[in-house]
C-alpha atoms as a PDB file:
ATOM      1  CA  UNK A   1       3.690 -33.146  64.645  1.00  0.00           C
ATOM      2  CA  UNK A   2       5.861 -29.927  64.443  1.00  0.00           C
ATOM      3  CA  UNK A   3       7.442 -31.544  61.695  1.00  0.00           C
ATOM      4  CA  UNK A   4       4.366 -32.368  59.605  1.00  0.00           C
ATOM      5  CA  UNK A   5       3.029 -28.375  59.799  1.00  0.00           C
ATOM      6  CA  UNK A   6       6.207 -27.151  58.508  1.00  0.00           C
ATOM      7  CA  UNK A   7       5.798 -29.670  55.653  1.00  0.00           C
ATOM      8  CA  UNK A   8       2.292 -28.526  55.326  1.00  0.00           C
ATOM      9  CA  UNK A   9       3.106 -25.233  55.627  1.00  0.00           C
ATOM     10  CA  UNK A  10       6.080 -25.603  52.836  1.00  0.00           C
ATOM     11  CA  UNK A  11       3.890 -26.958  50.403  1.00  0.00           C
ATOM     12  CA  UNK A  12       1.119 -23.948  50.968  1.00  0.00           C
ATOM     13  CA  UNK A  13       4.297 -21.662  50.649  1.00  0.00           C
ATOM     14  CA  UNK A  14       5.189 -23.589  47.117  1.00  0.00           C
ATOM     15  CA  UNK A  15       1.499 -23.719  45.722  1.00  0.00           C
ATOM     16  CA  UNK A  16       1.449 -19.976  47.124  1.00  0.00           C
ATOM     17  CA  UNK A  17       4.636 -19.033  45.197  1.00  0.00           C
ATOM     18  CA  UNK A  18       3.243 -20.942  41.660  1.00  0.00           C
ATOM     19  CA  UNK A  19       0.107 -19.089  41.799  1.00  0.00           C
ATOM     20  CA  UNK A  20       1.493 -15.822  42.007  1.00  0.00           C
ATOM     21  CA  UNK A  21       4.072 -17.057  38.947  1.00  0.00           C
ATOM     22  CA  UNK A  22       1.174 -18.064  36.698  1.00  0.00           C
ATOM     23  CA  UNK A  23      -0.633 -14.884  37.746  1.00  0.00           C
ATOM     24  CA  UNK A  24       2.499 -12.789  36.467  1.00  0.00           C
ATOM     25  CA  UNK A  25       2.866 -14.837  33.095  1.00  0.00           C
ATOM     26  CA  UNK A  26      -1.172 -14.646  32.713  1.00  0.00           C
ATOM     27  CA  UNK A  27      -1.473 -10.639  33.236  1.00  0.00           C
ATOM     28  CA  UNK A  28       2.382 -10.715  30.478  1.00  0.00           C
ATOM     29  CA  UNK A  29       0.518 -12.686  28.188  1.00  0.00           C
ATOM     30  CA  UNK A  30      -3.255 -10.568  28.561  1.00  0.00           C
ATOM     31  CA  UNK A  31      -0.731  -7.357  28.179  1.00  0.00           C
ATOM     32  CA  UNK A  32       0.375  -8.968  24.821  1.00  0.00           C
ATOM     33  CA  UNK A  33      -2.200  -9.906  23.305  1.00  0.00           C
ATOM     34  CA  UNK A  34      -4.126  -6.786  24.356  1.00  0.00           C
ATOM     35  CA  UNK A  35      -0.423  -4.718  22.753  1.00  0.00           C
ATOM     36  CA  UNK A  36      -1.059  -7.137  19.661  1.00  0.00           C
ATOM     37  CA  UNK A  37      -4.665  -6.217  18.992  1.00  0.00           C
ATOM     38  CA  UNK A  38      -3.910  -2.290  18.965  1.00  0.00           C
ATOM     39  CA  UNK A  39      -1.127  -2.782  16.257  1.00  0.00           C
ATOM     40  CA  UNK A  40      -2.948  -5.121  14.105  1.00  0.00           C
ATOM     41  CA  UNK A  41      -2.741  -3.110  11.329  1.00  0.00           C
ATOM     42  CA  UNK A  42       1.265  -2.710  11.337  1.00  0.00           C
ATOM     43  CA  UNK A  43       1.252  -6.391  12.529  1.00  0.00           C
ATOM     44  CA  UNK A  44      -0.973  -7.312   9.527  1.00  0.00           C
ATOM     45  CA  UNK A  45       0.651  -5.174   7.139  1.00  0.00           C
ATOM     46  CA  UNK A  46       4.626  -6.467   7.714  1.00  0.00           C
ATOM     47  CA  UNK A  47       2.671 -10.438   7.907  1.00  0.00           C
ATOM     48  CA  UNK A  48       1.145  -9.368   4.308  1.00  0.00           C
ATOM     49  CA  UNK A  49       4.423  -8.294   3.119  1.00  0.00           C
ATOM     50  CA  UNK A  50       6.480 -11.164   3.738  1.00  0.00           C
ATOM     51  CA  UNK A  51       4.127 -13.291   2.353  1.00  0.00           C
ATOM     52  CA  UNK A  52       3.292 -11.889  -1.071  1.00  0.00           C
ATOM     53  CA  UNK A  53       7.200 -11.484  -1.177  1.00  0.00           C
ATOM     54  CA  UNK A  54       7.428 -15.579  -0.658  1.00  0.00           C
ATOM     55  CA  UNK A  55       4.651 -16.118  -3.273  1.00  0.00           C
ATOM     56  CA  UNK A  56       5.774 -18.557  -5.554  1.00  0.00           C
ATOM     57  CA  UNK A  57       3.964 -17.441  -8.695  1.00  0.00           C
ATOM     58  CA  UNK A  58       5.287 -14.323  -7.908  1.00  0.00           C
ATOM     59  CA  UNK A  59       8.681 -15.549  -7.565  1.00  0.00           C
ATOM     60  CA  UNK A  60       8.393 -16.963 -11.021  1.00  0.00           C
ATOM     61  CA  UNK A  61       7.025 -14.293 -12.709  1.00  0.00           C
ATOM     62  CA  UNK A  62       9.809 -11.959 -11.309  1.00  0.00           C
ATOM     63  CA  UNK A  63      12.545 -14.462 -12.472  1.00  0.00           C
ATOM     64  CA  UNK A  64      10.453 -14.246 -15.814  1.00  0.00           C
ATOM     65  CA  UNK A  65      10.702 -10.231 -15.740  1.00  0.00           C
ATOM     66  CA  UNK A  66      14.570 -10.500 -15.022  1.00  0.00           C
ATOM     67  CA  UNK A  67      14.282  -7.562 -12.535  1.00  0.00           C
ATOM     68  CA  UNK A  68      12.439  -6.682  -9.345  1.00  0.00           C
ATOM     69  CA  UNK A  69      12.311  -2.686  -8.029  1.00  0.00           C
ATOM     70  CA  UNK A  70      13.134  -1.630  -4.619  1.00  0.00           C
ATOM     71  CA  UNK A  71      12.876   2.021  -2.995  1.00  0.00           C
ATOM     72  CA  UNK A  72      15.986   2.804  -1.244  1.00  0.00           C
ATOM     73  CA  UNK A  73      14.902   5.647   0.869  1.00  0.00           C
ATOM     74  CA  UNK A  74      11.001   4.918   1.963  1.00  0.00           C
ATOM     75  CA  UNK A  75      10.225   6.859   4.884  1.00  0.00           C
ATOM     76  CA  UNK A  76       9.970   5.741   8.151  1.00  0.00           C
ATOM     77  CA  UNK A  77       6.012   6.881   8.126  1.00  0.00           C
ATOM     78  CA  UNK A  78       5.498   5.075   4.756  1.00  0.00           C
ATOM     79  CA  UNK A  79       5.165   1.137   5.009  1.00  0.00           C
ATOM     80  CA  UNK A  80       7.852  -0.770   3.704  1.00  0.00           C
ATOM     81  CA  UNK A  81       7.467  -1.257   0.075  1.00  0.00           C
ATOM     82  CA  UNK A  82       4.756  -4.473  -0.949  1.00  0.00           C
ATOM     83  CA  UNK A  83       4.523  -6.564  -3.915  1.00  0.00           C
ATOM     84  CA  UNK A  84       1.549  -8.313  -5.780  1.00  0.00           C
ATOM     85  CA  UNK A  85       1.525 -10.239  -8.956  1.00  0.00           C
ATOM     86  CA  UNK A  86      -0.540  -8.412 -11.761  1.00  0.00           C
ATOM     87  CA  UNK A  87      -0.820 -10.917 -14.124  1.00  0.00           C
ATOM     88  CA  UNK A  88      -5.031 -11.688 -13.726  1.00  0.00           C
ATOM     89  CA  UNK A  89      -5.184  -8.090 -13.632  1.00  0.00           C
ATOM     90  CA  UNK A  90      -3.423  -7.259 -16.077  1.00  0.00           C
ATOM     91  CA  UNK A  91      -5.080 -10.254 -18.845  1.00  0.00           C
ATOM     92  CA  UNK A  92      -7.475  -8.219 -20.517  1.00  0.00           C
ATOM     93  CA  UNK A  93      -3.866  -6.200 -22.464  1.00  0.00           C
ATOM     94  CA  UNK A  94      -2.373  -9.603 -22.415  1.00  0.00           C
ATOM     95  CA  UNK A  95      -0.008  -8.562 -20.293  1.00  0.00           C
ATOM     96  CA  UNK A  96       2.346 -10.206 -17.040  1.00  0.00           C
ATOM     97  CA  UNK A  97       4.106  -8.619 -14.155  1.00  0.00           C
ATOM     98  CA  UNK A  98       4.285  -7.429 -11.126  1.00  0.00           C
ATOM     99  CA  UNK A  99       3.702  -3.983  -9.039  1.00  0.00           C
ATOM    100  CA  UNK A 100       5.819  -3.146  -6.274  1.00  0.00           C
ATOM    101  CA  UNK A 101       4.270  -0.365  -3.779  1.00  0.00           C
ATOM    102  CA  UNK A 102       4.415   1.451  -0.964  1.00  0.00           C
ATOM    103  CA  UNK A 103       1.795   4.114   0.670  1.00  0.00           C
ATOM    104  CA  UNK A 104       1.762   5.739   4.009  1.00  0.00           C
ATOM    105  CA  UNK A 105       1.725   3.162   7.384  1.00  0.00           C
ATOM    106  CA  UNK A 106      -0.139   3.966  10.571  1.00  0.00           C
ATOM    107  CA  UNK A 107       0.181   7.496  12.234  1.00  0.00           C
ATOM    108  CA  UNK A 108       1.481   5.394  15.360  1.00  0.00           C
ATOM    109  CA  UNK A 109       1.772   1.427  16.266  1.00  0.00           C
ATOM    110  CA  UNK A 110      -2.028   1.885  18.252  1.00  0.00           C
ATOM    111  CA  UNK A 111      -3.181   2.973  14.857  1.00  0.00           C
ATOM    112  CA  UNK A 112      -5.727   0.531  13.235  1.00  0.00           C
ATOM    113  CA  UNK A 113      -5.398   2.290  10.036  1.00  0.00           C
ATOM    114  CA  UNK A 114      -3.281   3.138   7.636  1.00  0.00           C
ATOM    115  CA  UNK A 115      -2.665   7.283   6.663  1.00  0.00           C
ATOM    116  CA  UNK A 116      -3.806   6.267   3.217  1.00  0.00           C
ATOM    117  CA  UNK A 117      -6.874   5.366   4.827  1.00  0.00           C
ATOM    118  CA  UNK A 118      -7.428   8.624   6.857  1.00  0.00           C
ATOM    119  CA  UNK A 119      -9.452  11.044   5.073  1.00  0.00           C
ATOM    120  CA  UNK A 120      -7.956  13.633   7.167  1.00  0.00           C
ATOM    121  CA  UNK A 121      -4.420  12.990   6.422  1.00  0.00           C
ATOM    122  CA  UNK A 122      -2.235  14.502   3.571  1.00  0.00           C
ATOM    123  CA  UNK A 123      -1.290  11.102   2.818  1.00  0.00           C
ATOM    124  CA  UNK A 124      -4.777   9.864   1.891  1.00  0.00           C
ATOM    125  CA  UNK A 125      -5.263   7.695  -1.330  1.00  0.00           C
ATOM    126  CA  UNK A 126      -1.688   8.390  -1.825  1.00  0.00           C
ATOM    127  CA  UNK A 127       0.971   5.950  -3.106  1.00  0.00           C
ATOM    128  CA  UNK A 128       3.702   5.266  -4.975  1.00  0.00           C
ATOM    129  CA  UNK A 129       4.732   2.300  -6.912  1.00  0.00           C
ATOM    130  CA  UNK A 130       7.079   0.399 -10.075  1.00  0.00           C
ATOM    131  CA  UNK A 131       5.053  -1.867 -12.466  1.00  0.00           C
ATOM    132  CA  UNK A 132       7.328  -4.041 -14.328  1.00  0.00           C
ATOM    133  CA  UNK A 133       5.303  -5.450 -17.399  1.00  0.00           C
ATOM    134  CA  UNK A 134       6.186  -8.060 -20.010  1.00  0.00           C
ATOM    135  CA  UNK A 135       3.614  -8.229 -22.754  1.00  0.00           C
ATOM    136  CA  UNK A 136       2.524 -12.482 -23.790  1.00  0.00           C
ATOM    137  CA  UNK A 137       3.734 -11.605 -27.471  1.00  0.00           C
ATOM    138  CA  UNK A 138       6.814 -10.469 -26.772  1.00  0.00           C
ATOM    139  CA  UNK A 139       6.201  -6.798 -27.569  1.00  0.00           C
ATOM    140  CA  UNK A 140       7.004  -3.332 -26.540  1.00  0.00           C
ATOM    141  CA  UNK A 141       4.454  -0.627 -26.529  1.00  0.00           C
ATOM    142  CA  UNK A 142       4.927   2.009 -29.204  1.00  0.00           C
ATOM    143  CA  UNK A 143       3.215   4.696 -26.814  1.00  0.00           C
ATOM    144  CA  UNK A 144       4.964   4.614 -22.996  1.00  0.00           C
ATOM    145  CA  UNK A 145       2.495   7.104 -21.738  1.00  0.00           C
ATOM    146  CA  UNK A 146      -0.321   5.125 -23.096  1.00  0.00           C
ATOM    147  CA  UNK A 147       0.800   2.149 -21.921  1.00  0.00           C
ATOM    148  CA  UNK A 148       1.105   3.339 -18.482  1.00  0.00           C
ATOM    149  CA  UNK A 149      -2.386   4.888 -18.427  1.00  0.00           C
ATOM    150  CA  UNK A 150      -3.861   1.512 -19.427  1.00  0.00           C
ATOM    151  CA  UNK A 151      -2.487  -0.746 -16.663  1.00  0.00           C
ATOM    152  CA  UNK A 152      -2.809   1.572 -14.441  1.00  0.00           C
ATOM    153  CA  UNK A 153      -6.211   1.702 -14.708  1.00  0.00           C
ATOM    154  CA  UNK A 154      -6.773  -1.557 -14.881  1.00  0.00           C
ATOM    155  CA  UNK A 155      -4.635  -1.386 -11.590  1.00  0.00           C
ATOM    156  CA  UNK A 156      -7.183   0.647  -9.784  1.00  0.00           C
ATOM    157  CA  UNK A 157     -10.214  -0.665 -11.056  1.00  0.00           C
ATOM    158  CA  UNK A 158      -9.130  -4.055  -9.546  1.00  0.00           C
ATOM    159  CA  UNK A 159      -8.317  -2.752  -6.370  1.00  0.00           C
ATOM    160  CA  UNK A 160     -11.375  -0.566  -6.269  1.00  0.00           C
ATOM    161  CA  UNK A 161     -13.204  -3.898  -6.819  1.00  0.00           C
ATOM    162  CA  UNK A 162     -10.993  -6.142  -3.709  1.00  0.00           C
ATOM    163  CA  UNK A 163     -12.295  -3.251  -1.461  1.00  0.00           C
ATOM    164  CA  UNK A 164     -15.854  -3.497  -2.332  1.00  0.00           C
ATOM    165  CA  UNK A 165     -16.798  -0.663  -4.473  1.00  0.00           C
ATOM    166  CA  UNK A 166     -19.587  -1.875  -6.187  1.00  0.00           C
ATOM    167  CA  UNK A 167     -19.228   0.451  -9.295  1.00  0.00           C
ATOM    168  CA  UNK A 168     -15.247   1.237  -9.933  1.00  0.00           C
ATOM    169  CA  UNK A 169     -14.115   3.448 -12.111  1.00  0.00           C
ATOM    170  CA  UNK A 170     -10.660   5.128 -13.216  1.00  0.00           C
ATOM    171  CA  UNK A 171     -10.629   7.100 -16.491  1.00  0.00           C
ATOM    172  CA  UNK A 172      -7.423   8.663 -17.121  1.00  0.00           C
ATOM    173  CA  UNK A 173      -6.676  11.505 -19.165  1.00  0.00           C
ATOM    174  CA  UNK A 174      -3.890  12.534 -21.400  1.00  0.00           C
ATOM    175  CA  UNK A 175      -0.460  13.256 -19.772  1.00  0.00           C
ATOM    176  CA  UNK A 176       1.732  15.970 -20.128  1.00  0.00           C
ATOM    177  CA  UNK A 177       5.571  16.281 -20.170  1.00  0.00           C
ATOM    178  CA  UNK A 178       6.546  18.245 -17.407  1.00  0.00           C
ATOM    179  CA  UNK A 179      10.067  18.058 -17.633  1.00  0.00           C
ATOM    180  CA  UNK A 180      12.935  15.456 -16.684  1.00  0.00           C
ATOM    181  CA  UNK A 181      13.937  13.062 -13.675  1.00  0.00           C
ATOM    182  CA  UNK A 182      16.862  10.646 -12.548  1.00  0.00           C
ATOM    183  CA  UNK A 183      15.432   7.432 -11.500  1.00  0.00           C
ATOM    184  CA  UNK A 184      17.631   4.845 -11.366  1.00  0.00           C
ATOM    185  CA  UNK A 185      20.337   6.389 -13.535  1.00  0.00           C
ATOM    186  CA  UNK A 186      17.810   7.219 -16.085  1.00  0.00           C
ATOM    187  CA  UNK A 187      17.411  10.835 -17.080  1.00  0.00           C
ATOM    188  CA  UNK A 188      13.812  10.183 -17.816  1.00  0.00           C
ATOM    189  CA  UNK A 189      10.954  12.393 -19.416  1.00  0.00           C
ATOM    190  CA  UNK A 190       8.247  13.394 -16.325  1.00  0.00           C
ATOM    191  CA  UNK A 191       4.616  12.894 -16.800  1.00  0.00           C
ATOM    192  CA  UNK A 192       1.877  14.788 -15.348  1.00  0.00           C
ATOM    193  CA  UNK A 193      -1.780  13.260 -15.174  1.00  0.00           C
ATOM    194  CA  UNK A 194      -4.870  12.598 -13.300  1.00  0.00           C
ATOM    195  CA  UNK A 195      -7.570   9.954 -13.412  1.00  0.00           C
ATOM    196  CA  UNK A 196     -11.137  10.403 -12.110  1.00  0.00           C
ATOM    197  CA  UNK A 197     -11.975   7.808  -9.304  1.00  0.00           C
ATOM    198  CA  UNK A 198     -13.113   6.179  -6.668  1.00  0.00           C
ATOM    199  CA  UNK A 199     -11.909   6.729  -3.248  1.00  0.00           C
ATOM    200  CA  UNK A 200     -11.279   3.212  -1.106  1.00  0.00           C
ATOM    201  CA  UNK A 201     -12.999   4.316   1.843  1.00  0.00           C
ATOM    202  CA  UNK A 202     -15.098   2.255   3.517  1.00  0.00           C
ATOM    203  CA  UNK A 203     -17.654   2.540   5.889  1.00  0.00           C
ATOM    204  CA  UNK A 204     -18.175  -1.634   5.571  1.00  0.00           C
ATOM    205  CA  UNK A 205     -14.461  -2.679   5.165  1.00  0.00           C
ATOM    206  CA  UNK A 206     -14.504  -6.538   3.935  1.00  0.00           C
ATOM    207  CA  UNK A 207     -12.029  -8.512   2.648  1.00  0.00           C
ATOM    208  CA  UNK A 208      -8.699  -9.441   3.210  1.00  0.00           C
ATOM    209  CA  UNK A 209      -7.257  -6.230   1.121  1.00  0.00           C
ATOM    210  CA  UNK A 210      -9.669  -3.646   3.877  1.00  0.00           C
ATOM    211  CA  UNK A 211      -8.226  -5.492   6.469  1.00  0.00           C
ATOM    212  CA  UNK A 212      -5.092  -5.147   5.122  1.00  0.00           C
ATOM    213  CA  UNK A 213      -5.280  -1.446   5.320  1.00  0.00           C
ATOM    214  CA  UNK A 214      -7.873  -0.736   8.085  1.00  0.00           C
ATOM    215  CA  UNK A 215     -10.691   1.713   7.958  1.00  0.00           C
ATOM    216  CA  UNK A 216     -11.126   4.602  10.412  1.00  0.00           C
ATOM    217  CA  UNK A 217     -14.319   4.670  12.039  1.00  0.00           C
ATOM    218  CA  UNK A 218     -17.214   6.547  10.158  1.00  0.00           C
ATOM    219  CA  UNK A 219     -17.917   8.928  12.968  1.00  0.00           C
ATOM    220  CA  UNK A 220     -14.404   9.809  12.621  1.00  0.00           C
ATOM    221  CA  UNK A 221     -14.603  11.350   9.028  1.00  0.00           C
ATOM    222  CA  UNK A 222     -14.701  14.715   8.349  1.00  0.00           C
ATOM    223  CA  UNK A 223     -18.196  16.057   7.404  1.00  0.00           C
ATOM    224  CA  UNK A 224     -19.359  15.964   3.774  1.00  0.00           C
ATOM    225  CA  UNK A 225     -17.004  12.601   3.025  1.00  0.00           C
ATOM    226  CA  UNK A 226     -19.008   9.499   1.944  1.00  0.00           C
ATOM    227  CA  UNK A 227     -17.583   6.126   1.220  1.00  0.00           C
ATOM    228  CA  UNK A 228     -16.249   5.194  -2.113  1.00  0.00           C
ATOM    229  CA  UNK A 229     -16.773   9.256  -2.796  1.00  0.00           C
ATOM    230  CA  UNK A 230     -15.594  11.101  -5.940  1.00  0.00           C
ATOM    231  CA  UNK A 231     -11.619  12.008  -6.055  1.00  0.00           C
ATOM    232  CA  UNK A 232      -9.151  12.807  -8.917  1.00  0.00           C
ATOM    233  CA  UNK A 233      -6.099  10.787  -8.420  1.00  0.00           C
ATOM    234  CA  UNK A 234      -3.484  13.665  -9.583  1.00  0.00           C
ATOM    235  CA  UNK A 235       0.025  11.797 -10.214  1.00  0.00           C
ATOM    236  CA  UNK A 236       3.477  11.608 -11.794  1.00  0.00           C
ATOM    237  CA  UNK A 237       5.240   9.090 -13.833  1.00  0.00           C
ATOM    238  CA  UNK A 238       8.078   7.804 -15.872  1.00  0.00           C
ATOM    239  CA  UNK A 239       8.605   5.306 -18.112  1.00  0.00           C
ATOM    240  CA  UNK A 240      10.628   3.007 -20.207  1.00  0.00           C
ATOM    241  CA  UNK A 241      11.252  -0.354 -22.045  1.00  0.00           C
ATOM    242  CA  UNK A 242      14.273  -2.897 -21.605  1.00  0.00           C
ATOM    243  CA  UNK A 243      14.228  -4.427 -25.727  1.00  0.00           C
ATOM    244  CA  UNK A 244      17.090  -7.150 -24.460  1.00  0.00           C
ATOM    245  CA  UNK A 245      14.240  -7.889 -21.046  1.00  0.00           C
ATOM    246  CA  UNK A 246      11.610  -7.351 -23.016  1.00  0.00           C
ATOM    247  CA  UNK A 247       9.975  -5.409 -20.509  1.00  0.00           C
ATOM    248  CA  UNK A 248       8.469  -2.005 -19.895  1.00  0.00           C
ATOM    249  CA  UNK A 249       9.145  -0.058 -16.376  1.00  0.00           C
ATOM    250  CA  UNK A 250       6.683   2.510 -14.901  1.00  0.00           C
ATOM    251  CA  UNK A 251       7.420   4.442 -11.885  1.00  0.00           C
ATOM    252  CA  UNK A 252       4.233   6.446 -10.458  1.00  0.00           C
ATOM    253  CA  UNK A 253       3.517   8.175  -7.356  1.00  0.00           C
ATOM    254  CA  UNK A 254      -0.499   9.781  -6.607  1.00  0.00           C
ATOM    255  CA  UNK A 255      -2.583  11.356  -4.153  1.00  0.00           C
ATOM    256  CA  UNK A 256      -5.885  12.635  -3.529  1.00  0.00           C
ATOM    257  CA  UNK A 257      -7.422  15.983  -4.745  1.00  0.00           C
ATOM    258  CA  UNK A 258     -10.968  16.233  -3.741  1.00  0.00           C
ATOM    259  CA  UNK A 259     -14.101  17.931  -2.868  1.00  0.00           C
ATOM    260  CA  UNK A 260     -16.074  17.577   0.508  1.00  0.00           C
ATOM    261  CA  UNK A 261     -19.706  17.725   0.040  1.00  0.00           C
ATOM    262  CA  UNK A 262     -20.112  20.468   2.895  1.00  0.00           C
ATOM    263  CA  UNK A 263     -17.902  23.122   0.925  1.00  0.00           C
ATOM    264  CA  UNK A 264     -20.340  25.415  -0.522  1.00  0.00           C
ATOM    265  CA  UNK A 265     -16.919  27.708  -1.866  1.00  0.00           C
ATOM    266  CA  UNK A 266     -15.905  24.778  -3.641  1.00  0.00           C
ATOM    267  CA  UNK A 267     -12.420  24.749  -1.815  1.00  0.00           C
ATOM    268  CA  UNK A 268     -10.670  21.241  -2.133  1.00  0.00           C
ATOM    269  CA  UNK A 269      -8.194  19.338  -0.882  1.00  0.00           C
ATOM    270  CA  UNK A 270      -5.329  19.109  -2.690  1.00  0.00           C
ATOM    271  CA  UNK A 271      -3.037  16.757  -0.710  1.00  0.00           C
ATOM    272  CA  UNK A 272      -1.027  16.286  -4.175  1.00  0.00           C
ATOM    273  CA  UNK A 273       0.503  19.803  -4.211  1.00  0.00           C
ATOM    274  CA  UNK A 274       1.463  19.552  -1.018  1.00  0.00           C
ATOM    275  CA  UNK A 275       3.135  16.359  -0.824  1.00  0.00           C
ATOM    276  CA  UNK A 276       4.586  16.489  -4.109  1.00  0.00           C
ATOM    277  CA  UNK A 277       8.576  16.906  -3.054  1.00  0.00           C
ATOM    278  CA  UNK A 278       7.826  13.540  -1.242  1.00  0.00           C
ATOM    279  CA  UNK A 279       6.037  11.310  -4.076  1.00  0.00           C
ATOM    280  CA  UNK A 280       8.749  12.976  -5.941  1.00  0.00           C
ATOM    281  CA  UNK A 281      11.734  12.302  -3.948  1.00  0.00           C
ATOM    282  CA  UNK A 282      10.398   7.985  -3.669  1.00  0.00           C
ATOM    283  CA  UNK A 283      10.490   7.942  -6.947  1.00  0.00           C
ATOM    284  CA  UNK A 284      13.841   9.016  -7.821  1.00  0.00           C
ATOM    285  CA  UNK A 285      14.694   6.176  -5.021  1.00  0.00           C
ATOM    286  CA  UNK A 286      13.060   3.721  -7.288  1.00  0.00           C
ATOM    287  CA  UNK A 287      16.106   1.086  -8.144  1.00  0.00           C
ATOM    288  CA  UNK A 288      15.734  -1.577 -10.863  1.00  0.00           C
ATOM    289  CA  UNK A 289      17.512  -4.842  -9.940  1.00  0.00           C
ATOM    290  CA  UNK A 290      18.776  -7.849 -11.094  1.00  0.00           C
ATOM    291  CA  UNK A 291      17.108 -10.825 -10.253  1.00  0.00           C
ATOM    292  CA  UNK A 292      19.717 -13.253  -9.048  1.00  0.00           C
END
């Protein structure tokens, strides 16, 4: 009998001893998931990033191109650099290629948004990006500058459209020399310009691409800011063609100047003058390489 209650008692001690144990994993795995949820956004956006970069038509076109661009020094507050394949974008000019970008990550991993989300950040509607384009005929453009307006605002109509705006726009105006730049061993001509445009933000985010970047709440935004509200995208660029590639290279950076509705003064925001060093600075990291 004594010996039968000790068994008894063994197995309660065993059954005891896996209960806690699953109770331990359980509450590891709840803590997580729960850690998973609140970085979505950084979660989603390195997911998003290794697969575009493992996209096969992508993969083609850039072996195509004969070149890819990297960024050698993005910031550690600035998502690693993305790519997308341009060439349905980029049909109405005929046109192939690929855009390689990179705009400001999450303030912090609990973040579900991205800074160029925030409409209270410096960093908002910034980014800054290489277009390699190779033109169906064979072609180089005559006017760089021109060039560079047009798919980039066929660029930005296209991604105004993936985040729902239901009436994009992006009219650029003429650019002016500003001076010179080194990127990538280039001593290149500077352009100055600015487009009129959308904002992205979204008090309905929908789609994969809003996801993708993450929307701050609406009670969040600063008075006087609507979704998909006026701004003038104020950038910089350079440019210039490969003839033995047969491809032109465009390396842009932008942010946000704006007006909030509440401003009777008129003051804006203008994010662009005071971020400039850094847009500046990623694009003279801007490296043009080799596709192997």
């Amino acid at each position: 009998m004594p010996r039968g209650n000790t068994s008894a008692s063994s197995r309660f001690s065993v059954a005891k001893g896996w209960r806690r144990n699953v109770a331990f994993t359980l509450a590891i795995l709840v803590l997580l998931l729960g850690a998973a949820y609140a970085m979505r956004c950084t979660l989603l956006l390195n997911i998003a990033r290794v697969v575009l970069s493992r996209n096969a038509e992508l993969l083609a076109q850039e072996r195509k191109d004969g070149v890819t661009i990297s960024f050698s020094s993005t910031p550690t507050t600035w998502v690693k650099p993305m790519k997308n394949l341009m060439n349905p974008i980029w049909l109405p000019i005929q046109t192939e290629g690929v855009n390689y970008f990179t705009f400001a990550a999450p303030a912090n991993l609990l973040r579900s948004f991205s800074e160029r989300s925030n409409p209270s950040s410096l960093y908002y509607q910034a980014w800054v990006g290489g277009y390699v384009t190779k033109r169906s005929d064979g072609s180089l453009p005559a006017d760089l500058p021109m060039w560079a307006s047009k798919v980039t605002a066929l660029d930005q109509r296209s991604w105004l459209s993936a985040m729902g705006d239901p009436m994009p726009v992006a009219d650029f105006g003429t650019a002016v020399a500003v001076g010179n730049i080194a990127v990538d061993h280039h001593d290149l001509q500077l352009w100055h310009g600015a487009m009129q445009s959308h904002s992205d933000l979204s008090d309905r985010p929908r789609g994969p691409l809003a996801t993708l970047l993450g929307m701050p709440p609406k009670s969040t935004w600063p008075n006087g800011i609507r979704a998909f509200h006026d701004v003038t995208l104020d950038g910089y660029f350079v440019c210039w063609s490969d003839p033995k590639l047969k491809i032109s290279v465009v390396i842009y950076a932008v942010a946000a100047v704006f007006e909030r509705a509440e401003r009777a003064s008129g003051v804006i925001d203008d994010n662009p003058q005071t971020i400039k060093n850094d847009l500046l600075n990623l694009m003279k990291s801007a490296r043009v390489e080799t596709v192997k």
